[in-house]
Each structure stands twice: as C-alpha cells, then as structure tokens.
Protein backbone atom coordinates (compact mmCIF):
# COMPACT_ATOMS: atom_id res chain seq x y z
CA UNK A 1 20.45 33.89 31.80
CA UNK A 2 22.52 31.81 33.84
CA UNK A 3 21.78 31.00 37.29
CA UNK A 4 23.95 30.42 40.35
CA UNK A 5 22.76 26.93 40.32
CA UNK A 6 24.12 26.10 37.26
CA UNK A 7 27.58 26.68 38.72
CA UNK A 8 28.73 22.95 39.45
CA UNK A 9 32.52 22.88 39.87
CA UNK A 10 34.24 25.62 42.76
CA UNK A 11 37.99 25.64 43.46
CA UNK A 12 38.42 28.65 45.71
CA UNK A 13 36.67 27.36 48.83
CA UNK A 14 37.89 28.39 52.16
CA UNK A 15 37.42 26.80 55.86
CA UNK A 16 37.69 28.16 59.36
CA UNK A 17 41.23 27.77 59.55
CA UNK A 18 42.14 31.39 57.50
CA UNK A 19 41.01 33.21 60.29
CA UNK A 20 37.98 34.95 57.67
CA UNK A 21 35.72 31.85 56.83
CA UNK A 22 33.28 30.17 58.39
CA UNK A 23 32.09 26.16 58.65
CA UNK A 24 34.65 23.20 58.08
CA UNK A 25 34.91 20.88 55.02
CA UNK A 26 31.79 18.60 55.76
CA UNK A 27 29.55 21.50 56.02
CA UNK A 28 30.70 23.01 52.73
CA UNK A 29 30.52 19.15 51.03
CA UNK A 30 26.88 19.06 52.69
CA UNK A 31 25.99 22.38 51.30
CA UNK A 32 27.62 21.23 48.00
CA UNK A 33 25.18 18.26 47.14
CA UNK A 34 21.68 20.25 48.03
CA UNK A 35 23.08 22.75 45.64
CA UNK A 36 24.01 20.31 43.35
CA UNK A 37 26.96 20.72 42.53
CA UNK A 38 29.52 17.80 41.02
CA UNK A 39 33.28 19.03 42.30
CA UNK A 40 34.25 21.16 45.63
CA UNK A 41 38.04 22.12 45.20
CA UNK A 42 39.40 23.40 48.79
CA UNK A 43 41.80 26.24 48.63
CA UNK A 44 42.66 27.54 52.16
CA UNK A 45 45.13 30.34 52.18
CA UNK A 46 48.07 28.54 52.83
CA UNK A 47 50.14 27.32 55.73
CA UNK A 48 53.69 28.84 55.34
CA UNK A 49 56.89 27.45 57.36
CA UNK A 50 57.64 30.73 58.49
CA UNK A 51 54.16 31.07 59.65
CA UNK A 52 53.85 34.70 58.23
CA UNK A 53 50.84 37.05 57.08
CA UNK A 54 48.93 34.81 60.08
CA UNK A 55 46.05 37.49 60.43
CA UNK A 56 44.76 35.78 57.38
CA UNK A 57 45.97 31.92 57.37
CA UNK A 58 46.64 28.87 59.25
CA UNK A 59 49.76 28.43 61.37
CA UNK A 60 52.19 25.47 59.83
CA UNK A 61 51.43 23.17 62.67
CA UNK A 62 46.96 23.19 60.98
CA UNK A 63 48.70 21.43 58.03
CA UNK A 64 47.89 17.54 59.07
CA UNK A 65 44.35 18.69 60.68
CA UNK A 66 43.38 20.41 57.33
CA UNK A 67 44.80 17.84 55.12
CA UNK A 68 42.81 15.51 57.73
CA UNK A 69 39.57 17.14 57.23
CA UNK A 70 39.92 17.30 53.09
CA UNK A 71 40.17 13.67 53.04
CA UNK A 72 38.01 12.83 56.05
CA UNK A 73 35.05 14.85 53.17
CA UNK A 74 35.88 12.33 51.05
CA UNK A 75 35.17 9.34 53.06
CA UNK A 76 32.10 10.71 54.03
CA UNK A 77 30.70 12.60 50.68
CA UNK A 78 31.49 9.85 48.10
CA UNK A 79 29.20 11.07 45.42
CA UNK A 80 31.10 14.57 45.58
CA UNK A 81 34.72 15.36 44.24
CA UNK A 82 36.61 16.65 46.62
CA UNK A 83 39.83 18.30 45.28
CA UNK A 84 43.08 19.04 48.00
CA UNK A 85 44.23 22.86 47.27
CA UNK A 86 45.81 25.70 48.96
CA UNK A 87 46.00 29.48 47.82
CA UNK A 88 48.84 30.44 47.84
CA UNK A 89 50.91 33.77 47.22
CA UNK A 90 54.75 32.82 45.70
CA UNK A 91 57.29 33.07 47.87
CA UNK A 92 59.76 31.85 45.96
CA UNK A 93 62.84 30.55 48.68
CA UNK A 94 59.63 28.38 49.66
CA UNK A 95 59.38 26.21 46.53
CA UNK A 96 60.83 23.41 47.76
CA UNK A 97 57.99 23.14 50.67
CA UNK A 98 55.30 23.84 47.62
CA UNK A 99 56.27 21.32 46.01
CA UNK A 100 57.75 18.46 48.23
CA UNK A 101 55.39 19.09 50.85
CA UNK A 102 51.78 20.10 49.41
CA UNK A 103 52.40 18.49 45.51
CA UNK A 104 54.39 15.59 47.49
CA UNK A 105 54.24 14.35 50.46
CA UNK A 106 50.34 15.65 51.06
CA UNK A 107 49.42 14.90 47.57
CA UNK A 108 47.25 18.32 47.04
CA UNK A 109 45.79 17.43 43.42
CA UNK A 110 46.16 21.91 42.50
CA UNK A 111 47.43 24.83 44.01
CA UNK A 112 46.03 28.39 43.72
CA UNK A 113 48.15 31.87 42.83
CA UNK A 114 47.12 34.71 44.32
CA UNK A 115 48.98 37.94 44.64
CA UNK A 116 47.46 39.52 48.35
CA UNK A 117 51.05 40.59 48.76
CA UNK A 118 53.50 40.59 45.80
CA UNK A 119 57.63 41.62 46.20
CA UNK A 120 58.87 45.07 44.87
CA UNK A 121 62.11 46.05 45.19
CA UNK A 122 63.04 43.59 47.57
CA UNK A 123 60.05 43.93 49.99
CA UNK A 124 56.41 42.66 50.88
CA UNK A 125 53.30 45.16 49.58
CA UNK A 126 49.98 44.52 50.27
CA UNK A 127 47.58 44.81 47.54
CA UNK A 128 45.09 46.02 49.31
CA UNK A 129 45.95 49.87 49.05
CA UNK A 130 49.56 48.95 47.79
CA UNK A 131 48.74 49.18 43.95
CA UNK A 132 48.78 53.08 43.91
CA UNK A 133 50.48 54.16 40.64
CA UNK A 134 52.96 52.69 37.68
CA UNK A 135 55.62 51.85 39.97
CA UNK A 136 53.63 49.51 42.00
CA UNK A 137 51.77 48.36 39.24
CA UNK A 138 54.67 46.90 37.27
CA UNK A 139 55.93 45.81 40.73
CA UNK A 140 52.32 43.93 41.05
CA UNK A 141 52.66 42.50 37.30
CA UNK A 142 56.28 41.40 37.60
CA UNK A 143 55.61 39.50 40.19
CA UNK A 144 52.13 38.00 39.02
CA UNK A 145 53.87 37.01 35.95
CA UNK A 146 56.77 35.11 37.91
CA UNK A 147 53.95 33.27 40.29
CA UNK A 148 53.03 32.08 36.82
CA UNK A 149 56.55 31.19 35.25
CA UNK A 150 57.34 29.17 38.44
CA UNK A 151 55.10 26.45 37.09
CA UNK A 152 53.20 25.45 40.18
CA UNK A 153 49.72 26.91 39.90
CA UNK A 154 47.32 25.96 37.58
CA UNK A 155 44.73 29.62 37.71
CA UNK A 156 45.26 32.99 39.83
CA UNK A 157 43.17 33.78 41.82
CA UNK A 158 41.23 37.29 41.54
CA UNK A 159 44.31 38.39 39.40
CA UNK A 160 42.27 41.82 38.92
CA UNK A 161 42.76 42.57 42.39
CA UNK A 162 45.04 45.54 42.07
CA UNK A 163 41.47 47.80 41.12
CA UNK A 164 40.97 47.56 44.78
CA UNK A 165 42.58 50.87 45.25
CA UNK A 166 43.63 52.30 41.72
CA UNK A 167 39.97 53.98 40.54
CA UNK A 168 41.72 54.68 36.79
CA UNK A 169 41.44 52.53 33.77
CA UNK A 170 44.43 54.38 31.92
CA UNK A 171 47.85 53.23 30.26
CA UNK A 172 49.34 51.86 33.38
CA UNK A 173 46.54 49.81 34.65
CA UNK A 174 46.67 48.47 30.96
CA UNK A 175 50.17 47.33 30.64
CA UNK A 176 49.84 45.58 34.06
CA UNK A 177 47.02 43.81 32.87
CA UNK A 178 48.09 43.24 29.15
CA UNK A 179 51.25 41.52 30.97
CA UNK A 180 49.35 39.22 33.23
CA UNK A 181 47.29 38.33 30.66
CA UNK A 182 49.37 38.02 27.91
CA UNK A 183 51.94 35.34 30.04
CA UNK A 184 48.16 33.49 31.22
CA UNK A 185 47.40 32.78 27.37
CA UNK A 186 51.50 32.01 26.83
CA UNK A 187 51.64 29.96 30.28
CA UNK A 188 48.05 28.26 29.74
CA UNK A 189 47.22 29.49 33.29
CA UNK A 190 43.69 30.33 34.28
CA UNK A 191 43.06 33.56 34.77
CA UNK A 192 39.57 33.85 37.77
CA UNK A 193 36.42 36.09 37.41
CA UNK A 194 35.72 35.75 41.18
CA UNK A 195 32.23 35.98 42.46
CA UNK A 196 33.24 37.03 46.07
CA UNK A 197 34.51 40.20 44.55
CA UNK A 198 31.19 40.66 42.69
CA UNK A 199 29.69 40.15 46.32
CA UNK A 200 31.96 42.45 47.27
CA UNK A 201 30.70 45.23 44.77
CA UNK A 202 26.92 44.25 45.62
CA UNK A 203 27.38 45.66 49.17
CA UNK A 204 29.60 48.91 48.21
CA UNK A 205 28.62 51.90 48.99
CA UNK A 206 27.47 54.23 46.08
CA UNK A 207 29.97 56.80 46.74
CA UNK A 208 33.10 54.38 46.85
CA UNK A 209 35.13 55.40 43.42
CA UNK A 210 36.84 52.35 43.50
CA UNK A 211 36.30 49.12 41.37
CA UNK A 212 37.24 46.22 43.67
CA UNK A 213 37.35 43.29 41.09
CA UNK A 214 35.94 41.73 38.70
CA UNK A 215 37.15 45.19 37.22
CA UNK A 216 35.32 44.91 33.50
CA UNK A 217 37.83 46.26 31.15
CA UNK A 218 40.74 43.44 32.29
CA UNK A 219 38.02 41.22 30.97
CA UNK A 220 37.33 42.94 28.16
CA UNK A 221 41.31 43.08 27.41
CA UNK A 222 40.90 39.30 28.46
CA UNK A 223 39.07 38.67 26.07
CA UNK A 224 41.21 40.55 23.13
CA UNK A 225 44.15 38.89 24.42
CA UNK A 226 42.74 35.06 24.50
CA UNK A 227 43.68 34.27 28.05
CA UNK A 228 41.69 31.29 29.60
CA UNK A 229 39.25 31.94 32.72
CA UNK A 230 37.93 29.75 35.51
CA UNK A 231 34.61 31.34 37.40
CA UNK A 232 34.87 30.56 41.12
CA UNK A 233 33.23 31.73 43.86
CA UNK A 234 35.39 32.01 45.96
CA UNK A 235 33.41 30.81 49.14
CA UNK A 236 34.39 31.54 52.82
CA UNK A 237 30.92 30.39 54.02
CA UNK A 238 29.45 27.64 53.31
CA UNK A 239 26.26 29.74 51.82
CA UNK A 240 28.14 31.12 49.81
CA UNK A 241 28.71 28.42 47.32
CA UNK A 242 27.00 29.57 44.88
CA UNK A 243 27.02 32.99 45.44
CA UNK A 244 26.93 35.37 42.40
CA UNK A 245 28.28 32.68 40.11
CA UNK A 246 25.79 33.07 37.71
CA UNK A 247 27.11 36.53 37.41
CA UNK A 248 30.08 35.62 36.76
CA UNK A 249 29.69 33.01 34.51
CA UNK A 250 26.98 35.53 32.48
CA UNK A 251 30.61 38.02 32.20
CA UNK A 252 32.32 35.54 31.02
CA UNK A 253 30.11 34.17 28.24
CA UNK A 254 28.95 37.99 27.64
CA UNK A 255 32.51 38.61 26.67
CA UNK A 256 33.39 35.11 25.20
CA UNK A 257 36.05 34.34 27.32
CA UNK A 258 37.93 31.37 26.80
CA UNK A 259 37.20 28.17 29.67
CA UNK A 260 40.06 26.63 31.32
CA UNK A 261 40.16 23.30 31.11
CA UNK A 262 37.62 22.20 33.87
CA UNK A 263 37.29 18.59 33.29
CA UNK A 264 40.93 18.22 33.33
CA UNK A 265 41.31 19.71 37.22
CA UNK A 266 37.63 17.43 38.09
CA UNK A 267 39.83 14.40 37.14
CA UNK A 268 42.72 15.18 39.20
CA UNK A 269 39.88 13.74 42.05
CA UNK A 270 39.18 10.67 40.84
C-alpha cells in the first residue's frame, strides 16, 4: 500500500494569491521538509494581462510579488527544490506573454494546462457545469488537445475534469477522452491523477450522481491508450501536501499507468 508520505515530488501547489488557497510559499516549503518531501513545484493559477476570470487568480500587477516569494523559498529552504510554475488555461492571442514573460523574462522552469474554461464556438465555457453533452464535449477536447499542440505545458492538470457535471460513461465521454489521451501519448504530455479531486470525492455527499475526477474509466482508457501520468496533489493549503496522494499513486500503479518523466522536471531546479 502506498502511503501519502511516500509522495515526494508536487507540482500543483497553490498560494494565497488565487483567491481559494491558503498560506504563502515559506509555509508550504516548511510543511514540505517535515513531510519529507524532495521537490515543491508552485503552480498558482495564473496572472493574465487582461486580468480576467479574477474570482479565481491573481491580478497582473501580483506577478513580481509571487515571482518574489518563489525565489525568496529558495534562499531560505536550500535543501528543498523549489520549481517556478503557473497553471494556466490557453488563451492562445496570449502566447507571446507565456512565453516571453513567464518562460523568459521570469524564468518559470514549467507551466501547467488546465482547461477550467476551454473556447467553443468562439466563446468562454466553464467546465464546471459547461461539459453537458457531445457538443460541449468535443468543444472541451478540441480545445484540450490544442493547449497541448501549442507546446508550452509539460502535464494538464485534472484533464478528467469534464465528469464534474456529465454522470455518464458512454460513447461521447469516450471519444473526448480517447482524444485527450491519445494526443498526451503522441505529444509526450503528462496527463494528472489529482488528489484534490479525490479529496473532493471523500467529502461528497452519497446522493451526488456525479463523478468529479479522478473519474476511473479515463484511467482505465489511460492506461489502454499508453498516455503518461504525473500524481499531484494539487495543494491549496499547506496541509494538504500530501493529501490523498497515496491514493492516487495506488490508481496509478493499480492500473499500470505510465510515469512522466519526474526526474527530468526535479532538474529543471537545480
């Protein structure tokens, strides 16, 4: 059985700044070394220069004072590596600040894709209660698959997130997924089991039909398909570090899912 503790390495860590998390970058480094752990990767929801979807993210001016406070936790954590990251959804007439401003001029060693919103037909969905049948499935999938074509994120985040509000396993739910997965294994980009979800699923109510994410049969189809997974947990306290990561890591060895390549990302911090 594998324990939460054994879970050394977490990209998907968010501070104060998204508006949803709690504790800044020292406390999560602190609570990173009495866990254990060997490699804290920060991935804020990021800053945009339009400064939309703020409910959940950090105005453009928090930039410098998160980019600060990354490297500030390095200075004062040296026997932890700290990785520079944002998660960020693809918005594509916004490359340019991706990567000349957070691969460039900030130097952020990875950047996370995550699909909270994702374009069909020409306009902004959420995915929270957005993925409601085939049409906004594809819509979800094209647009997962581009975030991945565009070359600029090395996993996606919680990429099973559309189960949030479509309860069905059936045809559709399986082509969107086959697609994602299929251009992950083509694209070599990690696909994440996310432990927050599995959090998530530990406090649902009984009666909820729904299947939040990790939704099993994606994984199982992950599997089939070859696509390479990163467990994360997806932390937006520090206490949550390891939080349910040992459940995750237990689905992906359960299913033998293929690792990302972990030690490659580590080294991007030293």
């Amino acid at each position: 059985m594998i324990e939460d503790s054994d879970h050394k390495h977490n990209f998907h860590t968010h501070t104060f700044r998204c508006k949803h998390a709690k504790g800044d970058v020292d406390d999560y480094c602190r609570r990173a070394l009495e866990l254990g752990m060997e490699t804290l990767g920060f991935s804020d929801h990021t800053a945009l220069p339009d400064d939309r979807w703020l409910v959940a993210r950090m105005p453009y001016t928090d930039l410098d004072n998160y980019v600060e406070a990354i490297d500030r936790g390095r200075i004062n954590f040296p026997n932890l590596t700290v990785l520079k990251g944002m998660e960020c959804e693809y918005v594509p007439e916004f490359k340019a600040f991706y990567t000349e401003e957070l691969l460039g001029e900030y130097g952020f060693e990875f950047l996370v894709g995550a699909s909270h919103f994702f374009l069909d037909d020409g306009e902004w969905i959420g995915t929270y209660g957005g993925t409601t049948d085939a049409s906004s499935l594809r819509a979800y999938a094209d647009y997962t698959v581009d975030m991945m074509r565009s070359g600029l994120f090395d996993f996606i985040a919680h990429p099973d997130l559309f189960g949030n509000c479509y309860a069905t396993w059936d045809a559709d739910t399986a082509a969107c997924s086959r697609d994602i997965l299929e251009a992950a294994r083509d694209l070599d980009v990690g696909m994440e089991i996310n432990a927050l979800g599995m959090r998530k699923q530990a406090r649902q109510k009984v009666e909820d039909p729904f299947p939040l994410y990790p939704w099993r049969p994606f994984w199982e189809l992950a599997a089939e398909v070859d696509a390479p997974v990163i467990v994360n947990s997806d932390a937006h306290r520090p206490e949550d570090l390891q939080g349910l990561a040992g459940q995750a890591h237990a689905l992906r060895q359960e299913l033998k899912l293929r690792e990302m390549d972990i030690e490659a990302l580590c080294a991007r911090g030293n």
